[in-house]
N, C-alpha and C. Protein backbone atom coordinates (compact mmCIF):
# COMPACT_ATOMS: atom_id res chain seq x y z
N UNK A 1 -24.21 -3.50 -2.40
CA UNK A 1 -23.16 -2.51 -2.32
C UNK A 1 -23.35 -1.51 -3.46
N UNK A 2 -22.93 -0.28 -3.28
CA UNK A 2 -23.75 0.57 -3.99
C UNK A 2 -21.98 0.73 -4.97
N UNK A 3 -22.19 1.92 -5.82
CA UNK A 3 -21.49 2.12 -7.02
C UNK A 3 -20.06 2.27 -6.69
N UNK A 4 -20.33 3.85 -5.80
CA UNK A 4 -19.27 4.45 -4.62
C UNK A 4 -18.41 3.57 -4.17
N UNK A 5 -19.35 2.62 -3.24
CA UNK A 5 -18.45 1.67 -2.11
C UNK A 5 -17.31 0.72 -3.02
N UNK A 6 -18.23 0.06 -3.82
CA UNK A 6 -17.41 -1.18 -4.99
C UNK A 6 -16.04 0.03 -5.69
N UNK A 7 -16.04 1.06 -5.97
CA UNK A 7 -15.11 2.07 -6.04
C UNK A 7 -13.88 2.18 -5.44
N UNK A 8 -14.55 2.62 -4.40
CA UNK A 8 -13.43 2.71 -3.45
C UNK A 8 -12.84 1.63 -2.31
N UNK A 9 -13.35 0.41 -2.49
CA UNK A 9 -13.05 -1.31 -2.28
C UNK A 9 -12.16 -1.27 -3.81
N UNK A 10 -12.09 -1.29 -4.84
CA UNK A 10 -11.42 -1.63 -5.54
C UNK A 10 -10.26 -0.29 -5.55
N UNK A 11 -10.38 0.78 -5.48
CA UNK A 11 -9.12 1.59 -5.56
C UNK A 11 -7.96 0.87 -4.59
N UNK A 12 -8.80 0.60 -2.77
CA UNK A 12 -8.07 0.18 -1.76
C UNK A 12 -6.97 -1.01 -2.34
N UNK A 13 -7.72 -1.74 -3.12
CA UNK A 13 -7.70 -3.09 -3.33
C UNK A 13 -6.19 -2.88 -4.55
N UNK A 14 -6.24 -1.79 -5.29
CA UNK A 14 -5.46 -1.68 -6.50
C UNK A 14 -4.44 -1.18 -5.53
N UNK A 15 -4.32 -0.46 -4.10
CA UNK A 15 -3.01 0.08 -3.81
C UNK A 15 -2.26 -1.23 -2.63
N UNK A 16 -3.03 -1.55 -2.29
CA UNK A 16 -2.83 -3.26 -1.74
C UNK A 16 -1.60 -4.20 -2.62
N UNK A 17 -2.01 -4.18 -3.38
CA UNK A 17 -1.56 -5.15 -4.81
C UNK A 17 -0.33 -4.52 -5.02
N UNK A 18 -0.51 -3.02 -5.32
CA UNK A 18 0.82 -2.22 -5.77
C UNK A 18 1.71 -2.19 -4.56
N UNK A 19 1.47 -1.81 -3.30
CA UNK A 19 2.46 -2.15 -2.10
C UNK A 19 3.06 -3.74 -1.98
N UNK A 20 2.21 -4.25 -2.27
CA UNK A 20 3.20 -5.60 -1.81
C UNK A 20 3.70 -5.77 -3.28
N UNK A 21 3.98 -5.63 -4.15
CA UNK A 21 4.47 -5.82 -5.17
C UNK A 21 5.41 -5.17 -5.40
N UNK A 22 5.20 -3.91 -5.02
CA UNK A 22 6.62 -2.53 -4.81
C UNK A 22 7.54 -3.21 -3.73
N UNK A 23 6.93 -4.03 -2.64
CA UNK A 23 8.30 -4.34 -2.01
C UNK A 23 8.74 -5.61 -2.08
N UNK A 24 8.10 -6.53 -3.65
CA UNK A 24 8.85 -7.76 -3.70
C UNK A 24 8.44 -9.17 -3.19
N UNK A 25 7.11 -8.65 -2.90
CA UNK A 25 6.74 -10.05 -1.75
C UNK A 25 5.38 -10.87 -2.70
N UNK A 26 5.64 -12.37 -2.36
CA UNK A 26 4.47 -13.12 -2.60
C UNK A 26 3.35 -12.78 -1.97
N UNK A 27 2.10 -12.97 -1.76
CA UNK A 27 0.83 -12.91 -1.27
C UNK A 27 1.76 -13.72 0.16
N UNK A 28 1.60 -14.85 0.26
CA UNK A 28 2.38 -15.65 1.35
C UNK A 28 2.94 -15.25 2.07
N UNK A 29 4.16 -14.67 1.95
CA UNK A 29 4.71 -13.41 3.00
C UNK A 29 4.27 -11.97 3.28
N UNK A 30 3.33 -11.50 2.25
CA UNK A 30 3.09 -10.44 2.72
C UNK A 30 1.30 -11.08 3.59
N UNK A 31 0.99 -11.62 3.63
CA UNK A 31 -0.63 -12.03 4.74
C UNK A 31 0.23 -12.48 6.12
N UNK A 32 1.34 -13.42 5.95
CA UNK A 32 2.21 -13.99 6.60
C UNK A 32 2.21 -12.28 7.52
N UNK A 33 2.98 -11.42 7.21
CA UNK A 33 3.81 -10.56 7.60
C UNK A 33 2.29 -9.52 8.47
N UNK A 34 1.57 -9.68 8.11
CA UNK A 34 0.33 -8.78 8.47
C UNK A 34 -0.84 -9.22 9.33
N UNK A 35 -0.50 -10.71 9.45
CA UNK A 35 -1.56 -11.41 10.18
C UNK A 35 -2.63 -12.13 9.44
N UNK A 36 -2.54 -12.17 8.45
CA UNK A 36 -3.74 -12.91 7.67
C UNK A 36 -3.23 -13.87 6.95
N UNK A 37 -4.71 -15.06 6.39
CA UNK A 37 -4.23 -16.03 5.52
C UNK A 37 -4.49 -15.44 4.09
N UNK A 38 -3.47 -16.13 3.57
CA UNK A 38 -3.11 -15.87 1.76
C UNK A 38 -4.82 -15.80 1.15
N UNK A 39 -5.68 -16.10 1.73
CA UNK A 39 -6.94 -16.11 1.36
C UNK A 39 -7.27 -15.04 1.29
N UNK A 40 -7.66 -14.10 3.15
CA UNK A 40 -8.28 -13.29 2.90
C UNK A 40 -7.31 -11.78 2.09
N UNK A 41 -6.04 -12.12 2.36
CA UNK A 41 -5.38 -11.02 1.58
C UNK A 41 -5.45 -11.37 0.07
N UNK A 42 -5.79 -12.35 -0.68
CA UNK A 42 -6.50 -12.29 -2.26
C UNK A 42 -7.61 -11.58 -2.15
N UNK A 43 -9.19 -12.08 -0.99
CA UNK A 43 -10.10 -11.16 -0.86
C UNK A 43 -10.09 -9.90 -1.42
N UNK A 44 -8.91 -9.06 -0.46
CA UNK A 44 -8.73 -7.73 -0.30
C UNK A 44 -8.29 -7.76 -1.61
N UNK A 45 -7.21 -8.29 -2.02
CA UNK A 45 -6.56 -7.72 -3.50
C UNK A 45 -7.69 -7.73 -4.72
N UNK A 46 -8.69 -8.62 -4.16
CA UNK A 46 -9.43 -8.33 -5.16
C UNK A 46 -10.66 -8.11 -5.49
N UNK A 47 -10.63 -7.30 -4.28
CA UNK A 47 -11.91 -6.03 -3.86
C UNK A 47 -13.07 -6.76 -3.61
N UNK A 48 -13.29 -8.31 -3.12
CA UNK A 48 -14.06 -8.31 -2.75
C UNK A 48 -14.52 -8.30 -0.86
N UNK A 49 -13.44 -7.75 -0.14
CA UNK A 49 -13.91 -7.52 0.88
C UNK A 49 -12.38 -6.25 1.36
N UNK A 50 -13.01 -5.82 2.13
CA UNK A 50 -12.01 -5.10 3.30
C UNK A 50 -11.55 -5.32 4.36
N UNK A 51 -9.99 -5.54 4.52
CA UNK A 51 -9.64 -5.32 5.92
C UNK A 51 -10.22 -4.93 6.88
N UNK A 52 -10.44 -5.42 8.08
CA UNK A 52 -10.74 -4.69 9.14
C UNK A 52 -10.05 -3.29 9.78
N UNK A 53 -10.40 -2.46 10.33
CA UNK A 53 -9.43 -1.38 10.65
C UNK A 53 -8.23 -1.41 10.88
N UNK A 54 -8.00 -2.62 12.11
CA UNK A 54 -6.92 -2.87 12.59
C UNK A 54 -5.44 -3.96 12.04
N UNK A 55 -6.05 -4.15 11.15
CA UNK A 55 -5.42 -4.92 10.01
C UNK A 55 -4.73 -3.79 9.31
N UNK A 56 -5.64 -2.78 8.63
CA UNK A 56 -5.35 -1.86 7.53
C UNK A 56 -3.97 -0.84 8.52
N UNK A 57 -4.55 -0.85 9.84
CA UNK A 57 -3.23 -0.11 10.51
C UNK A 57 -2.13 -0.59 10.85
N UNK A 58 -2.33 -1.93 10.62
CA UNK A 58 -1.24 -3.13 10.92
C UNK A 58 -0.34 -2.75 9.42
N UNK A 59 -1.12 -2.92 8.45
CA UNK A 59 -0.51 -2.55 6.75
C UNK A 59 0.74 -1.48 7.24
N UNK A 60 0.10 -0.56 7.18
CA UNK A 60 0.48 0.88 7.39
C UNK A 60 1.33 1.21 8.08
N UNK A 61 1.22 0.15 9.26
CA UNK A 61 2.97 0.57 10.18
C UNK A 61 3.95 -0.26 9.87
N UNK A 62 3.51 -1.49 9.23
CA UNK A 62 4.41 -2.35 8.93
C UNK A 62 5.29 -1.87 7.76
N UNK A 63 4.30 -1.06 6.90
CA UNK A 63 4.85 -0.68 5.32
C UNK A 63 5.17 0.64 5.46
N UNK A 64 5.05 1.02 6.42
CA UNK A 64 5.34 2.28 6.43
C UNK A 64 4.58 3.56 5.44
N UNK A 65 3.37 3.30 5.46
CA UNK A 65 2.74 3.73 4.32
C UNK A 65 1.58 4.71 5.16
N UNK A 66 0.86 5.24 4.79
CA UNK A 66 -0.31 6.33 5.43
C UNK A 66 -1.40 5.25 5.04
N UNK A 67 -2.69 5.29 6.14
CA UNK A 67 -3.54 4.58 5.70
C UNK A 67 -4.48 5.40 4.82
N UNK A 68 -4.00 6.78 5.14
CA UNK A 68 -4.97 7.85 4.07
C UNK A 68 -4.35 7.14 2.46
N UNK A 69 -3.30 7.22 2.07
CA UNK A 69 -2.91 6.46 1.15
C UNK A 69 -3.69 5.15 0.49
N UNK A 70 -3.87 4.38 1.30
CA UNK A 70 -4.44 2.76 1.04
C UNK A 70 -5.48 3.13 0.80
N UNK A 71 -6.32 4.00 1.52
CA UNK A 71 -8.17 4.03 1.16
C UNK A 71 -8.07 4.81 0.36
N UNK A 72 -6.62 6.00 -0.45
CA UNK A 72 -6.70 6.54 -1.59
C UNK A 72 -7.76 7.75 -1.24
N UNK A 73 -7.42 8.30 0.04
CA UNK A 73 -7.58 9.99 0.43
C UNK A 73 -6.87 10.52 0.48
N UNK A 74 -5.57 10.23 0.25
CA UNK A 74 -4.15 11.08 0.01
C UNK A 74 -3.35 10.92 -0.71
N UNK A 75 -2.68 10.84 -1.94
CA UNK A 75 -1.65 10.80 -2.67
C UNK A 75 -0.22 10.65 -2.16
N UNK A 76 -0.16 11.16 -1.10
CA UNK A 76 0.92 10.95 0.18
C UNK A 76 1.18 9.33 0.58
N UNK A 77 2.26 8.74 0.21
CA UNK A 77 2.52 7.33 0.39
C UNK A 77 3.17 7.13 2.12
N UNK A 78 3.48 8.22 2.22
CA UNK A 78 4.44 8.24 3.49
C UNK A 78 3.77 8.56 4.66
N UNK A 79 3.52 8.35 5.50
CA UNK A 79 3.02 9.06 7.11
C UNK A 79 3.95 9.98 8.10
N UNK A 80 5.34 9.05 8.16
CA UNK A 80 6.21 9.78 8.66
C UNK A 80 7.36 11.14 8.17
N UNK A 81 8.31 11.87 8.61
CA UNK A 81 9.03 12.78 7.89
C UNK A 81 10.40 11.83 8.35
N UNK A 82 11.43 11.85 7.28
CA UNK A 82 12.54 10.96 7.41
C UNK A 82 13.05 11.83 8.63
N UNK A 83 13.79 11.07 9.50
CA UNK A 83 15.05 10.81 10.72
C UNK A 83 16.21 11.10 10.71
N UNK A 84 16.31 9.90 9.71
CA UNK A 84 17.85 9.36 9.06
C UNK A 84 18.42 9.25 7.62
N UNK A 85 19.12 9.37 7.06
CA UNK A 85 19.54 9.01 5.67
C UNK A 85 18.95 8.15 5.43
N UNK A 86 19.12 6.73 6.20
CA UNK A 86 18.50 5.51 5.60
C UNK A 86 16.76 5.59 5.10
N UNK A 87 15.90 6.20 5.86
CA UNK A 87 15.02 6.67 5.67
C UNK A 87 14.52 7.37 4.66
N UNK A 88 15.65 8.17 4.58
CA UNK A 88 15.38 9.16 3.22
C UNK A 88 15.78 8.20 1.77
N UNK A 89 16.55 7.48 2.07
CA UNK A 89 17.02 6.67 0.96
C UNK A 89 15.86 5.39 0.73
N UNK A 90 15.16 5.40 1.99
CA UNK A 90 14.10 4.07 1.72
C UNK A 90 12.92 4.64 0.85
N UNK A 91 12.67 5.89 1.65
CA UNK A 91 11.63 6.20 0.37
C UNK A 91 11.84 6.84 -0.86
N UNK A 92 13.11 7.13 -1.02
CA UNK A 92 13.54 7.34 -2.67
C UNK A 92 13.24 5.62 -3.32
N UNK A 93 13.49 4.86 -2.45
CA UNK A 93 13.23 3.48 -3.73
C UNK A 93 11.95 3.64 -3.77
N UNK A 94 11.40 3.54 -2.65
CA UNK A 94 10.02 3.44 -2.87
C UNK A 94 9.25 3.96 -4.12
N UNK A 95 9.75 5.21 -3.90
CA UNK A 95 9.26 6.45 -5.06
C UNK A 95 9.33 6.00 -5.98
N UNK A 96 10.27 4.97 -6.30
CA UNK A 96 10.98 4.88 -7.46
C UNK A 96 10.17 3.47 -8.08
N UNK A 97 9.64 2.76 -7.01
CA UNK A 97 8.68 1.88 -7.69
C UNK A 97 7.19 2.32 -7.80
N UNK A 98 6.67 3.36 -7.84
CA UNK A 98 5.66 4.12 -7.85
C UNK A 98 5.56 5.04 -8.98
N UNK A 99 6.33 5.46 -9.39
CA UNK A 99 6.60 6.64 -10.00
C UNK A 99 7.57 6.19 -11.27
N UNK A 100 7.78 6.61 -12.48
CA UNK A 100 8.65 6.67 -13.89
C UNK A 100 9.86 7.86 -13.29
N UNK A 101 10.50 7.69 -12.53
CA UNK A 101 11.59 8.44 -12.69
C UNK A 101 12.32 9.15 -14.13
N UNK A 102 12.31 8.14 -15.04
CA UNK A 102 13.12 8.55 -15.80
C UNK A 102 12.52 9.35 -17.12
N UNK A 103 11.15 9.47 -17.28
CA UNK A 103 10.19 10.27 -17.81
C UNK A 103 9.92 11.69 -17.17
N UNK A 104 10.47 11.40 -16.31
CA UNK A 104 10.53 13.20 -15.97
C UNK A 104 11.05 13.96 -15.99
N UNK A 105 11.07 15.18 -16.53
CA UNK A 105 11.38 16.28 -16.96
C UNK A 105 12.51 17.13 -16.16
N UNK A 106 13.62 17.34 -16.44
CA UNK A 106 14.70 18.43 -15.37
C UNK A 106 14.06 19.84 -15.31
N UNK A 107 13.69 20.14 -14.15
CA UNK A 107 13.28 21.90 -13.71
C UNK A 107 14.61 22.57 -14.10
């Protein structure tokens, strides 16, 4: 595996870790919740292999997250545009475990 690939296997691998951790979950429920055993989702967390496609899109609708996000081609955590309040209020937490809210500056 060349320099690149081990790169961007471990970026995937660092936003893996940070999603299920942003929403609270053991390894156990979150492989549980996605189709895999607690095994191969350590794998992934720890870059030594990748999801299959359909796994990684399984992530992504389940978490509601962009898969451009996970492979870390987009900075964009979100895929969809909110609906509903609740929506809008889900990804303010979100944000909020991603991001230092309170280090930032008033415009």
């Amino acid at each position: 595996m060349n320099t690149k690939n081990k790169d961007d296997l471990m970026l995937f691998a660092k936003r893996l870790k940070e999603l299920r951790e942003s929403n609270k979950m053991t390894q156990k429920d979150f492989a549980k919740k996605i189709g895999v055993t607690t095994t191969a989702l350590s794998s992934y967390e720890n870059g030594k292999q990748n999801p299959s496609i359909t796994i990684a899109v399984k992530i992504a609708k389940e978490f509601n997250v962009s898969t451009d996000w996970l492979f870390n081609i987009s900075k964009d955590i979100t895929p969809i545009k909110p609906q509903t309040y609740s929506d809008i209020i889900a990804i303010l937490f979100r944000l909020e475990n991603v991001i230092d809210i309170k280090s930032m500056k008033k415009v």
